[in-house]
C-alpha atoms as a PDB file:
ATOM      1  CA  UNK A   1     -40.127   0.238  -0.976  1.00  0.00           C
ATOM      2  CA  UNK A   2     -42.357  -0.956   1.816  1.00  0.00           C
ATOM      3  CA  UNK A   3     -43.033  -4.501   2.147  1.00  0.00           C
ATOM      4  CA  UNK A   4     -44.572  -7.299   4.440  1.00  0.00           C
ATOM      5  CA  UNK A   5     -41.898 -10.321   6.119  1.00  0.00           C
ATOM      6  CA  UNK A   6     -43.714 -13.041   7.929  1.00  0.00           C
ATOM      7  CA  UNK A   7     -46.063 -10.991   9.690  1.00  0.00           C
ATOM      8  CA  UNK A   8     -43.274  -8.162  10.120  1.00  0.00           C
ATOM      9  CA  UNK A   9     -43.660  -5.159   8.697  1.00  0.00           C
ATOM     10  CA  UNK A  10     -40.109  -4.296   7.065  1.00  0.00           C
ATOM     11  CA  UNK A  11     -39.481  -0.827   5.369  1.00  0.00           C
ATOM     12  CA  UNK A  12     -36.076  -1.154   3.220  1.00  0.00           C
ATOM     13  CA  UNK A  13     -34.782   1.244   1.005  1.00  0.00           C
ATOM     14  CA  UNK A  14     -31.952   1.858  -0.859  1.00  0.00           C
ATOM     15  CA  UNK A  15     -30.047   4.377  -2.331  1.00  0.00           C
ATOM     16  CA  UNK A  16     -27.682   4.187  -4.703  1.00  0.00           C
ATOM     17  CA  UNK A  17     -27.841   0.915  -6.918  1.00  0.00           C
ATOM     18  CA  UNK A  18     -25.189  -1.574  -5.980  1.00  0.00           C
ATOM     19  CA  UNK A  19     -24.497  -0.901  -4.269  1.00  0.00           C
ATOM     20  CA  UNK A  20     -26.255  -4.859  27.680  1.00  0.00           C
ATOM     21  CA  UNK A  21     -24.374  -7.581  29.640  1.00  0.00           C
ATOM     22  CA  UNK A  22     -21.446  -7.610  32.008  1.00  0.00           C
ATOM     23  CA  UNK A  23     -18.129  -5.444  31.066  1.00  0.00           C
ATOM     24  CA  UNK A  24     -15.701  -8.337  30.501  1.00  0.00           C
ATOM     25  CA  UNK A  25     -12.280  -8.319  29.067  1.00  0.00           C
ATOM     26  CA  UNK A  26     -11.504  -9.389  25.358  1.00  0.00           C
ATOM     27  CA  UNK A  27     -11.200 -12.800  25.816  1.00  0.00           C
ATOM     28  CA  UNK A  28      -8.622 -15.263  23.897  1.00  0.00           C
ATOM     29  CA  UNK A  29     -10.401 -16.740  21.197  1.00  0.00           C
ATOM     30  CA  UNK A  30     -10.492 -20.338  20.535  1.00  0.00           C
ATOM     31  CA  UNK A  31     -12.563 -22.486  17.647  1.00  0.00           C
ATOM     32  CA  UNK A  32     -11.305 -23.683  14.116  1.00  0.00           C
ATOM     33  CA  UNK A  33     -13.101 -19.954  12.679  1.00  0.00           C
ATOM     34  CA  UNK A  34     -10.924 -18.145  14.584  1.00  0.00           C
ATOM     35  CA  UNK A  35      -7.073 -16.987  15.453  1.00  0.00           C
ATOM     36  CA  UNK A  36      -7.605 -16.536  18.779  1.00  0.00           C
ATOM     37  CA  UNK A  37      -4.861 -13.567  19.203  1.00  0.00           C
ATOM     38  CA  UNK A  38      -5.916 -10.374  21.182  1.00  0.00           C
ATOM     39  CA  UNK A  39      -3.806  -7.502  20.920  1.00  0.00           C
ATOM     40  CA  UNK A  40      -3.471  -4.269  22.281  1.00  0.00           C
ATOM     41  CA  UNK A  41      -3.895  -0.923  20.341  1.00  0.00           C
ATOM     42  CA  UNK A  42      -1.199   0.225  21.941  1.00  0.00           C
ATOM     43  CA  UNK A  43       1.291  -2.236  23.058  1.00  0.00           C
ATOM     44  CA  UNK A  44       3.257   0.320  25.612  1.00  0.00           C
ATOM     45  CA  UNK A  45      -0.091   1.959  26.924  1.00  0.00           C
ATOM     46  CA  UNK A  46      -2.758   3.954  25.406  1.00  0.00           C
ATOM     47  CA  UNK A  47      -2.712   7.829  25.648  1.00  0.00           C
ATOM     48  CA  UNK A  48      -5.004   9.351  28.605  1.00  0.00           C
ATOM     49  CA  UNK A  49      -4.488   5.859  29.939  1.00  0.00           C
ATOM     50  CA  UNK A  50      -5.645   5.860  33.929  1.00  0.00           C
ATOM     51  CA  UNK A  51      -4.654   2.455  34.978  1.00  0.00           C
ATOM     52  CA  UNK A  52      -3.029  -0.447  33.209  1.00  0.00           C
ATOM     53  CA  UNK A  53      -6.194  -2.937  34.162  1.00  0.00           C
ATOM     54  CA  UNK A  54      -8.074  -4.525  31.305  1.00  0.00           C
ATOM     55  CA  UNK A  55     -10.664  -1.829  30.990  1.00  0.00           C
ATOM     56  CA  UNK A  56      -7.739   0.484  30.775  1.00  0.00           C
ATOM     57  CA  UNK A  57      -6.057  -1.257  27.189  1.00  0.00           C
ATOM     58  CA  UNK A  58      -7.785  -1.183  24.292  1.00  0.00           C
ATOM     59  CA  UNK A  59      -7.737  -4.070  22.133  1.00  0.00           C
ATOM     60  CA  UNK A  60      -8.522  -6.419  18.942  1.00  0.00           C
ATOM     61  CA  UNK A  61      -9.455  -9.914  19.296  1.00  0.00           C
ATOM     62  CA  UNK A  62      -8.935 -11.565  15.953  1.00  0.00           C
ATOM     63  CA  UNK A  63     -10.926 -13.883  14.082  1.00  0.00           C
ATOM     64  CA  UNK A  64      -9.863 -14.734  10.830  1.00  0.00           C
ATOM     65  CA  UNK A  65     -11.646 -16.440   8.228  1.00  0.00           C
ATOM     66  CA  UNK A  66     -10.538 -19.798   8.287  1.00  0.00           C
ATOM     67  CA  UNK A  67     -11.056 -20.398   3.946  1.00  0.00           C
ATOM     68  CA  UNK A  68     -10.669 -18.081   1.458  1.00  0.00           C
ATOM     69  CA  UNK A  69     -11.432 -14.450   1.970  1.00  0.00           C
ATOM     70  CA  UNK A  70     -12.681 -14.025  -1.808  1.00  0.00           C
ATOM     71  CA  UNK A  71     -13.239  -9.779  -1.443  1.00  0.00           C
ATOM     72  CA  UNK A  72     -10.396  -9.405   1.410  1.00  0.00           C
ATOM     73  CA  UNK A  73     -12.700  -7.653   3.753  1.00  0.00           C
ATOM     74  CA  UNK A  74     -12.650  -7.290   6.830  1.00  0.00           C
ATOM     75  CA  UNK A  75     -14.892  -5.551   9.740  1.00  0.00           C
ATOM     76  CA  UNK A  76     -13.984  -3.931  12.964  1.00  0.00           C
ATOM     77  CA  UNK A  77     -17.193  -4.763  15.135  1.00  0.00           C
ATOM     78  CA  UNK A  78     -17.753  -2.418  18.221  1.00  0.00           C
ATOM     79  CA  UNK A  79     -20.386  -4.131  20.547  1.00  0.00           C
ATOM     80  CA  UNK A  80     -23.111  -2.068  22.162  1.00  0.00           C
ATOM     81  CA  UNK A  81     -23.425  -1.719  25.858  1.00  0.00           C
ATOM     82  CA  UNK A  82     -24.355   2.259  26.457  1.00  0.00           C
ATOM     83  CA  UNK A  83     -20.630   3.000  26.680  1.00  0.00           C
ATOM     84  CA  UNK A  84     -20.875   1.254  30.317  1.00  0.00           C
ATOM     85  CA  UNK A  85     -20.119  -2.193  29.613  1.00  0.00           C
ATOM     86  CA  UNK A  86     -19.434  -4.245  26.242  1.00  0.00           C
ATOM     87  CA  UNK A  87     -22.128  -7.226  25.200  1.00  0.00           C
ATOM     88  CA  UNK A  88     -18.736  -8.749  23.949  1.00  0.00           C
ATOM     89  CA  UNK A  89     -21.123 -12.167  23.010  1.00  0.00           C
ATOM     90  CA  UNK A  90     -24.086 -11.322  21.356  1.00  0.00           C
ATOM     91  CA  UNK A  91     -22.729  -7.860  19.839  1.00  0.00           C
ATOM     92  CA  UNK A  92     -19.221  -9.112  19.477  1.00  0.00           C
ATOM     93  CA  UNK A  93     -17.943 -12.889  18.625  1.00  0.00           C
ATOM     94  CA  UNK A  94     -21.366 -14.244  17.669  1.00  0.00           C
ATOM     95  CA  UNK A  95     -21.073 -11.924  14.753  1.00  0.00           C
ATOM     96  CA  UNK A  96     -16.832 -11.949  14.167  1.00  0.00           C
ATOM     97  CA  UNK A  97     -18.194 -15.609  13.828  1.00  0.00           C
ATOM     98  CA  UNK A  98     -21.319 -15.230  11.599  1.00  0.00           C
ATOM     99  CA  UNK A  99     -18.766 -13.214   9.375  1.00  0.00           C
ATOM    100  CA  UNK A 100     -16.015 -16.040   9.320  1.00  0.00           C
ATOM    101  CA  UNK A 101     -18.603 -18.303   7.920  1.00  0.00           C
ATOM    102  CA  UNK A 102     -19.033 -16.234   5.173  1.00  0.00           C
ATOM    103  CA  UNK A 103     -15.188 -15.583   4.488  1.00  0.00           C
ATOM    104  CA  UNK A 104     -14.924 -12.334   5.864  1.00  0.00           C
ATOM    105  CA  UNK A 105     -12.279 -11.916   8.768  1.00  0.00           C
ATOM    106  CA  UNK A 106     -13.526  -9.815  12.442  1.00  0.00           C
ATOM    107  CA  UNK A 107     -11.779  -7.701  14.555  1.00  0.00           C
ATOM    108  CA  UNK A 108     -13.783  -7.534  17.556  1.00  0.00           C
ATOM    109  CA  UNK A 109     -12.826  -3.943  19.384  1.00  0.00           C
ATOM    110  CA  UNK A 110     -12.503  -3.713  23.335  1.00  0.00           C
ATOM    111  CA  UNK A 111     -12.563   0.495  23.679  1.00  0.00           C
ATOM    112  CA  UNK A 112     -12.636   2.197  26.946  1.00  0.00           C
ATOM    113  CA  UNK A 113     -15.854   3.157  28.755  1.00  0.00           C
ATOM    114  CA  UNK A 114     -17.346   5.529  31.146  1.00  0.00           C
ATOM    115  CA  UNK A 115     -17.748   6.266  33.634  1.00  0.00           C
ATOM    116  CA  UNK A 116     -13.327   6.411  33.374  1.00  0.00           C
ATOM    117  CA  UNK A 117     -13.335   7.390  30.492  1.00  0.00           C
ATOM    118  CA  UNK A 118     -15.201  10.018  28.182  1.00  0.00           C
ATOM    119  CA  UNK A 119     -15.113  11.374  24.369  1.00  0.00           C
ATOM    120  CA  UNK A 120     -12.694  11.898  22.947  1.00  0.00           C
ATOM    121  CA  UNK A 121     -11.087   8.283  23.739  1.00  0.00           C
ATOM    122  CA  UNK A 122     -13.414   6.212  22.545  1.00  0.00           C
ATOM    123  CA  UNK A 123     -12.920   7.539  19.363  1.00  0.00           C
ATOM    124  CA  UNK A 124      -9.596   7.243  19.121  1.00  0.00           C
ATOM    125  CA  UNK A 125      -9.703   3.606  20.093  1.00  0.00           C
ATOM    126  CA  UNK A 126     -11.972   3.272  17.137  1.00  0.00           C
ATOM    127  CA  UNK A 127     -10.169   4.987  14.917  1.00  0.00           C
ATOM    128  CA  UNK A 128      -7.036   3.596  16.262  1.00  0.00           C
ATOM    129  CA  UNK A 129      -8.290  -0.314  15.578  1.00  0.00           C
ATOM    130  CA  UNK A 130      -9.265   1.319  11.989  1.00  0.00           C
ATOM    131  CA  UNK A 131      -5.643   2.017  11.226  1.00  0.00           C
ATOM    132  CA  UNK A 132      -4.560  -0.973  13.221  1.00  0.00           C
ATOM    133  CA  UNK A 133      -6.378  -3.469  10.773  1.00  0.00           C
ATOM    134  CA  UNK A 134      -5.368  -1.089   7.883  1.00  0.00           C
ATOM    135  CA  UNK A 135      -1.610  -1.346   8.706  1.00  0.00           C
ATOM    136  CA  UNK A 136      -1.610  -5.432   8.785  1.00  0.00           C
ATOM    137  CA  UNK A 137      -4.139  -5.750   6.336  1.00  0.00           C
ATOM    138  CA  UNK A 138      -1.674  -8.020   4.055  1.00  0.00           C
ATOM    139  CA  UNK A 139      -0.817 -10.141   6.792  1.00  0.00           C
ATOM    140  CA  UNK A 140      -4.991 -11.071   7.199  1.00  0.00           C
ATOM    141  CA  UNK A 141      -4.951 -11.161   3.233  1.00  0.00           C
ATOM    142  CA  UNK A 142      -7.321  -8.079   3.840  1.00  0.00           C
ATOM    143  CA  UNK A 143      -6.955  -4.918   1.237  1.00  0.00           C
ATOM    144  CA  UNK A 144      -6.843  -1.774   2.865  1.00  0.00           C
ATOM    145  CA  UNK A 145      -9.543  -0.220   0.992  1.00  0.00           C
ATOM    146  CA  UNK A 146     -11.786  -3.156   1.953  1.00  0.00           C
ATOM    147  CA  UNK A 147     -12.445  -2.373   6.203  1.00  0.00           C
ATOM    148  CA  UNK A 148     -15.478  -1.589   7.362  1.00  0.00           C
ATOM    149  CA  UNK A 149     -16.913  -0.909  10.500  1.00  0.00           C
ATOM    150  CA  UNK A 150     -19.859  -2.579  12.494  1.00  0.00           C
ATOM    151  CA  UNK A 151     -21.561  -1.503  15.562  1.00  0.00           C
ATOM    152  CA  UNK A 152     -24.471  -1.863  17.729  1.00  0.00           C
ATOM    153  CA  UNK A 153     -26.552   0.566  19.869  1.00  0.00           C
ATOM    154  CA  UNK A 154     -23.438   2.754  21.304  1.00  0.00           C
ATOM    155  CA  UNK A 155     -21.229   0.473  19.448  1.00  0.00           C
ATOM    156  CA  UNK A 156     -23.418   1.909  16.612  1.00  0.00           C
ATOM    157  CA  UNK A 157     -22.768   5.212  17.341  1.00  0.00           C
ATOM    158  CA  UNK A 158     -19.168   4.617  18.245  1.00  0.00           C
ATOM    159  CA  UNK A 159     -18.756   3.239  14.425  1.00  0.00           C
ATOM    160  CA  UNK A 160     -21.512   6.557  13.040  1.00  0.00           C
ATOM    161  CA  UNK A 161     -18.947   8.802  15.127  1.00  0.00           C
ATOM    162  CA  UNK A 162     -16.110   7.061  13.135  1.00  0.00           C
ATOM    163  CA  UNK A 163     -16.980   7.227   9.693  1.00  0.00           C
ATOM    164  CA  UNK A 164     -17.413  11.324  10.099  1.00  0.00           C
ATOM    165  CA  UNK A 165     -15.238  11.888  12.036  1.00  0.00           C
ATOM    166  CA  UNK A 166     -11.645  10.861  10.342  1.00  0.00           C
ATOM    167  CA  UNK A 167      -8.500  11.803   8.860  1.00  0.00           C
ATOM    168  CA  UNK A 168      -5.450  10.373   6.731  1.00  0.00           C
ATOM    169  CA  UNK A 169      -3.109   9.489   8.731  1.00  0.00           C
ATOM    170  CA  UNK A 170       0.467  11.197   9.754  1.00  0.00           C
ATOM    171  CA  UNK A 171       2.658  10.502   6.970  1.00  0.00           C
ATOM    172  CA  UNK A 172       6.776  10.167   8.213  1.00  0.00           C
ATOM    173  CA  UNK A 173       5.279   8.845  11.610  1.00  0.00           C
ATOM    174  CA  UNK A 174       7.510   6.419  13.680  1.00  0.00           C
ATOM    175  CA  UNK A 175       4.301   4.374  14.242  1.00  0.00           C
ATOM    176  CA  UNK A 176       3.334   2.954  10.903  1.00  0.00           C
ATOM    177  CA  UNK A 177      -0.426   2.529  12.202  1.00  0.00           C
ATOM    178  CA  UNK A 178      -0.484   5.980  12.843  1.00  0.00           C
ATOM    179  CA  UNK A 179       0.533   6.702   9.048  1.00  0.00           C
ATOM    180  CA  UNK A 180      -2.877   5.197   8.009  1.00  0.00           C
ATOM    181  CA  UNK A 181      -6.014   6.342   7.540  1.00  0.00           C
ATOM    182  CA  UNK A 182      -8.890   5.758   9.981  1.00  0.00           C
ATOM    183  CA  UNK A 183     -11.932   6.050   7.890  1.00  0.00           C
ATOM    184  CA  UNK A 184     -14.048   3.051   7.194  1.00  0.00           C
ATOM    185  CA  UNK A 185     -14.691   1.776   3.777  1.00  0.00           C
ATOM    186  CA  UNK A 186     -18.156   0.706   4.703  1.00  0.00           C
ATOM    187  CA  UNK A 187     -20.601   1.146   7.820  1.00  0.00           C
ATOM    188  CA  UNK A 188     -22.696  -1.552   9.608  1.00  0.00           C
ATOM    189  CA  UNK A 189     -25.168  -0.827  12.221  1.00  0.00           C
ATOM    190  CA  UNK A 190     -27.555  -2.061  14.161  1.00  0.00           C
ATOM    191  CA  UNK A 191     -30.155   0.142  16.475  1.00  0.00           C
ATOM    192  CA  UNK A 192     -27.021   2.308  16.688  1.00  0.00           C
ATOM    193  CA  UNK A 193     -27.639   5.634  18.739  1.00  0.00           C
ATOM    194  CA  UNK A 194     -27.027   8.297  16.371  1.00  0.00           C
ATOM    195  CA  UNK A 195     -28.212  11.635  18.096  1.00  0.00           C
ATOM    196  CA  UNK A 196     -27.366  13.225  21.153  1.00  0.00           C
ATOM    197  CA  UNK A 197     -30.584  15.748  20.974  1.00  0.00           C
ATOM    198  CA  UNK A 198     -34.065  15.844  22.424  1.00  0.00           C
ATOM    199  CA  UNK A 199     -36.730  13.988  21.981  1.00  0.00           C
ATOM    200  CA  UNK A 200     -34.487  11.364  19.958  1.00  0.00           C
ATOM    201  CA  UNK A 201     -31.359  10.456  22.767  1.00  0.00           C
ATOM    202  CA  UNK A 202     -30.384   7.468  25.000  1.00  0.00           C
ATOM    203  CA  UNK A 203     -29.535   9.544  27.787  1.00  0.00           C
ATOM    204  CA  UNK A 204     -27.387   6.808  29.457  1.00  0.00           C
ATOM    205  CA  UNK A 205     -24.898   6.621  25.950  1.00  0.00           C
ATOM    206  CA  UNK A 206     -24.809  10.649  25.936  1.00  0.00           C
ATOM    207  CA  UNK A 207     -23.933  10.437  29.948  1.00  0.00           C
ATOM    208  CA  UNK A 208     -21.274   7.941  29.601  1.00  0.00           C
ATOM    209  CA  UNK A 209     -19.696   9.305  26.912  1.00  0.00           C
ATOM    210  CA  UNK A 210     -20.115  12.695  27.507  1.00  0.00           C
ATOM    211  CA  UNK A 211     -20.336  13.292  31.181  1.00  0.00           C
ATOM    212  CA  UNK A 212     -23.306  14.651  33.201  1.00  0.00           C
ATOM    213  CA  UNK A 213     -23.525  18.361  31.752  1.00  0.00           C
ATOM    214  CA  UNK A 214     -21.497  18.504  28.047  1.00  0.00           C
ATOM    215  CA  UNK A 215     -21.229  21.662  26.169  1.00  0.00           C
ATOM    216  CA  UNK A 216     -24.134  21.963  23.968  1.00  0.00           C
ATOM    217  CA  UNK A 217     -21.114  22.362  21.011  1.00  0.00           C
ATOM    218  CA  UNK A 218     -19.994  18.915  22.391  1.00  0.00           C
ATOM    219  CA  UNK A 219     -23.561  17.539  21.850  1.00  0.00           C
ATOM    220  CA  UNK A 220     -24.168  18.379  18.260  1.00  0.00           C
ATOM    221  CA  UNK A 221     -20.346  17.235  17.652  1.00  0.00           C
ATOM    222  CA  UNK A 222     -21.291  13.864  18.936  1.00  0.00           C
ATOM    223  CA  UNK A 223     -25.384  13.752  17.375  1.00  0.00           C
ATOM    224  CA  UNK A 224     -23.539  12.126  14.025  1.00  0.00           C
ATOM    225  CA  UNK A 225     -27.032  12.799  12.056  1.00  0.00           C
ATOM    226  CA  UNK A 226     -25.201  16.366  11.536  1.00  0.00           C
ATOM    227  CA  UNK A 227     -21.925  15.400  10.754  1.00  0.00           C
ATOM    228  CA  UNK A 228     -23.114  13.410   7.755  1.00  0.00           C
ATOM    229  CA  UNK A 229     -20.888  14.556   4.212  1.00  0.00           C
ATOM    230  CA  UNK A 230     -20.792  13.474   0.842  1.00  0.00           C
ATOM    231  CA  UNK A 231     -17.854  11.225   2.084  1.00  0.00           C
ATOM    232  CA  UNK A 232     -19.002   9.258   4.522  1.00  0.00           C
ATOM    233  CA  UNK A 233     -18.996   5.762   3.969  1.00  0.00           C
ATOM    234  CA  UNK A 234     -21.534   3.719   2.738  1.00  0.00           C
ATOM    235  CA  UNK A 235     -23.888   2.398   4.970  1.00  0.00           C
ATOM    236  CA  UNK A 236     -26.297  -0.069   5.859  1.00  0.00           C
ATOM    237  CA  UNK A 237     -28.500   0.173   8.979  1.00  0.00           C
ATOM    238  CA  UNK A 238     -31.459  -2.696  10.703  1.00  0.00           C
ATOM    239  CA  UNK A 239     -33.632  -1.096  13.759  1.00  0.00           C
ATOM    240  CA  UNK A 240     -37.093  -2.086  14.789  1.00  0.00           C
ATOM    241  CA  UNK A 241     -39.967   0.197  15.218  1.00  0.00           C
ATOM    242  CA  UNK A 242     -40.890  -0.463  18.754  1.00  0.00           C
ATOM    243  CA  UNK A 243     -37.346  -0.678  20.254  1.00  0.00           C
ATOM    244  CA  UNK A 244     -38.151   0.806  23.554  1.00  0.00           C
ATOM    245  CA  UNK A 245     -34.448   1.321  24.402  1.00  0.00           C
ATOM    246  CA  UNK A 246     -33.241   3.645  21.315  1.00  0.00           C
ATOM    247  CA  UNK A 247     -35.777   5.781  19.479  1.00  0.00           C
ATOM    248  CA  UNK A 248     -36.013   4.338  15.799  1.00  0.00           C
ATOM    249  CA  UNK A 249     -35.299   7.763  14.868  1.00  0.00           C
ATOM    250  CA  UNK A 250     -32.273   7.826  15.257  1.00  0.00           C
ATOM    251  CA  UNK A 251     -31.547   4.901  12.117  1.00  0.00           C
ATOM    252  CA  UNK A 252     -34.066   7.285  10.317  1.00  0.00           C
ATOM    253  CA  UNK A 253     -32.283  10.533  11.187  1.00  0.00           C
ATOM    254  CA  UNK A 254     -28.708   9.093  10.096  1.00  0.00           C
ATOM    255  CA  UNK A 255     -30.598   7.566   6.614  1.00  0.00           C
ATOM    256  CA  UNK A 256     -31.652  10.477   6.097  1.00  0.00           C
ATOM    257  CA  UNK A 257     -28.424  12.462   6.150  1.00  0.00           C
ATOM    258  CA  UNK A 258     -27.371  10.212   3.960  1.00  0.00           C
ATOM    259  CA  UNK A 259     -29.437  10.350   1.725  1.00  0.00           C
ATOM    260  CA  UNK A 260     -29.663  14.258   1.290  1.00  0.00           C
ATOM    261  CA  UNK A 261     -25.653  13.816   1.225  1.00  0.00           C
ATOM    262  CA  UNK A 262     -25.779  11.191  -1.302  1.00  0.00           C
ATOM    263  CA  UNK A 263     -24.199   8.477   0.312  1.00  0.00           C
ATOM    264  CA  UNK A 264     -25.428   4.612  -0.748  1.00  0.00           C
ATOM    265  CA  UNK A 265     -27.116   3.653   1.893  1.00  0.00           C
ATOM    266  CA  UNK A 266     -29.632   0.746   2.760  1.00  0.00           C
ATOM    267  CA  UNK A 267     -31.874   0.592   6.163  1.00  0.00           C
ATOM    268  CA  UNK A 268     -34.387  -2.327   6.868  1.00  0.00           C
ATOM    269  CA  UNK A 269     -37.000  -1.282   9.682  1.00  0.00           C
ATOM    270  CA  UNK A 270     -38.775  -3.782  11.070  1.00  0.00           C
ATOM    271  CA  UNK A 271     -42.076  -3.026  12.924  1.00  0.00           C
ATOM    272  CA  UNK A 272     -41.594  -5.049  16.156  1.00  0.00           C
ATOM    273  CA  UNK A 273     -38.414  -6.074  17.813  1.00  0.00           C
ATOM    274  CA  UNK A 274     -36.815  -5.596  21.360  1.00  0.00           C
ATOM    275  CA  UNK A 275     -33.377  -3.435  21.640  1.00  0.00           C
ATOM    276  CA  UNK A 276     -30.534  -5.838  21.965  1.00  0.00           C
ATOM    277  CA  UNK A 277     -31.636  -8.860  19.436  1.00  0.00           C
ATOM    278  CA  UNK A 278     -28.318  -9.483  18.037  1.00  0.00           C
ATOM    279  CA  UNK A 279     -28.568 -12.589  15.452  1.00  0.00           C
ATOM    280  CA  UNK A 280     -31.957 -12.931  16.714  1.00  0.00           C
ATOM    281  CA  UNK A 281     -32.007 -16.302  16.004  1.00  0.00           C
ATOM    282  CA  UNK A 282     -34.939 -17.346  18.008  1.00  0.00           C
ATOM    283  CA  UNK A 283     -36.943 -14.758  16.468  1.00  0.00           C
ATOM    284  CA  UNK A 284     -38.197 -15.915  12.679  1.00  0.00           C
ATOM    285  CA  UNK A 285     -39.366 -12.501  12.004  1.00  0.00           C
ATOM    286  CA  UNK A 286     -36.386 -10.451  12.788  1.00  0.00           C
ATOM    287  CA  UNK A 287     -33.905 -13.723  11.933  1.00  0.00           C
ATOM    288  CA  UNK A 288     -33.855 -12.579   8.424  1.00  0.00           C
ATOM    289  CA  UNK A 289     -31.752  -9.248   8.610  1.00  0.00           C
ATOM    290  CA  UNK A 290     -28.603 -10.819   9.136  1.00  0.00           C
ATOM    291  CA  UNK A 291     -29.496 -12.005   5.168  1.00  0.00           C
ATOM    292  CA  UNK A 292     -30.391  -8.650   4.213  1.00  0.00           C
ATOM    293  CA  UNK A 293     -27.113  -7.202   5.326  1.00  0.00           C
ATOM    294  CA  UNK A 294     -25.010 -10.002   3.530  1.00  0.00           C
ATOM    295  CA  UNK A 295     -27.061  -8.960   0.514  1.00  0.00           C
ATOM    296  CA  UNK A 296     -25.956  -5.769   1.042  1.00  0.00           C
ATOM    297  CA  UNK A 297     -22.403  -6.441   1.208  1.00  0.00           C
ATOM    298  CA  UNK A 298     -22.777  -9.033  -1.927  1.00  0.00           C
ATOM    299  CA  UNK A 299     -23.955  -6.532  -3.752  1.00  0.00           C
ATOM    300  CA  UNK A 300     -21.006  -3.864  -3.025  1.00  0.00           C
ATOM    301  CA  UNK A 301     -18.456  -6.439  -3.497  1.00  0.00           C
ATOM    302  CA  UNK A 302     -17.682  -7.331   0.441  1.00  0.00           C
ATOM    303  CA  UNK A 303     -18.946 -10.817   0.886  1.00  0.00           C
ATOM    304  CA  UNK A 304     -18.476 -13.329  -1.790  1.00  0.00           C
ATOM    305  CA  UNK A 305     -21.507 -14.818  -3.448  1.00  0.00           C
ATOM    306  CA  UNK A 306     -23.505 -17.707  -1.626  1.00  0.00           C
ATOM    307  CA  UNK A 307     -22.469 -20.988  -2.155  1.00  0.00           C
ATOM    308  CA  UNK A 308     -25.054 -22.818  -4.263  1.00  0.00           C
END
């Protein structure tokens, strides 16, 4: 379906019925909408740790929703920032927030960054805050088959590399977050990177995560339009056309993987747009997906119905 938004041209389809700012430090959260707890992924140091400075400890900053979480969701948001620096704000709390209001409860993820650190830890901080939020999901009032995963630009591709690349856990483990299982129920992104290959990459996400000359194996590991399955977890995906930052291709590329693997998926294309809008708030055409995405989750049973 192709159709017109305020002047914005906006190509959504779906499949399958219902369904960069400065690196900072997770911050302590404060607000009525919000916990305010951080913790650590790993309390007694994270494996292939190189320091013990912020940027060296992966953490969750909590913000639960402060009335009733009707579907028990909850979302693990990894913020963009070319896997050199987090956009903790406008890729992280605005949005733990913007869920909250709607009575879903945010993890925002702090994982490690080049140029320390390179693939494969930022995966397993991912997946690591995946079974985190899975082990104390009935201490959130989350259900453990109701996390899902959001993430923008390299946070998008952080949360693409997540949902195909994951296991079940280690049953018998000492560490009961280790016993769970670090796939996402659900996928959110937003202008995520996706590929790793010509003409299609952001060569600054591929060097930061990768390093300056990865094995070509390494490559199409990491280009997630190829390691799309039948189980990977519904998704929904919002890029513009013109984004001058990531090729739109790469949304299209991942959709259509999908698709041919018969996932549900739902992507919104917008014609114009800058990389980086966030909420876009200030922008009345591009405003709107936010909506679209809640519609999305309405419709699969992870946000409760609007209030009237």
């Amino acid at each position: 379906m192709v159709k017109g938004f305020l002047g914005c041209f906006v190509f959504a389809v779906m499949l399958g019925g219902v369904g960069f700012g400065q690196r900072v430090a997770a911050p302590a959260v404060t607000g009525a909408a919000a916990s305010g707890k951080t913790v650590l992924l790993w309390p007694d140091g994270a494996p292939g740790a190189q320091g013990s400075e912020d940027i060296d400890r992966p953490a969750l900053t909590i913000f639960v929703a402060p009335g009733e979480n009707a579907t028990k969701t909850a979302v693990v948001i990894a913020p963009g920032g070319g896997y050199e620096h987090l956009s903790w704000t406008k890729e992280g709390t605005d949005f733990a927030q913007w869920m909250n209001a709607r009575g879903v409860t945010a993890f925002v993820l702090q994982y490690r960054l080049g140029q320390k650190y390179h693939y494969p830890v930022e995966l397993e901080d991912a997946q690591r805050a995946i079974r985190w939020v899975r082990a104390h999901a009935a201490e959130y009032g989350v259900a453990a088959d109701h996390i899902g995963m959001m993430g923008f630009s390299a946070g998008g591709h952080l949360t693409a590399t997540a949902g195909t690349h994951f296991d079940d856990g280690r049953a018998g483990d000492a560490d009961v977050v280790e016993r769970q299982g670090s796939k996402p129920d659900f996928l959110l992104l937003a202008y995520p990177v996706i590929t790793f290959e010509e003409p299609a990459v952001h060569s600054g996400s591929k060097k930061y995560l990768l390093g300056a000359d990865p094995d070509p194996k390494l490559v199409e590991l990491l280009s997630d339009e190829t390691q799309v399955t039948k189980d990977t977890p519904p998704t929904f995906l919002f890029a513009t056309t013109d984004d001058k930052t990531v090729p739109v291709m790469n949304s299209v590329m991942f959709y259509s993987a999908l698709v041919k693997a018969g996932v549900p998926a739902e992507m919104h294309l917008f014609q114009h747009g800058s990389h980086g809008v966030g909420l876009a708030a200030t922008n009345p055409e591009l405003s709107v997906w936010p909506d679209l995405m809640a519609k999305w989750m309405r419709e699969r049973g992870y946000m409760a119905a609007a209030s009237q």
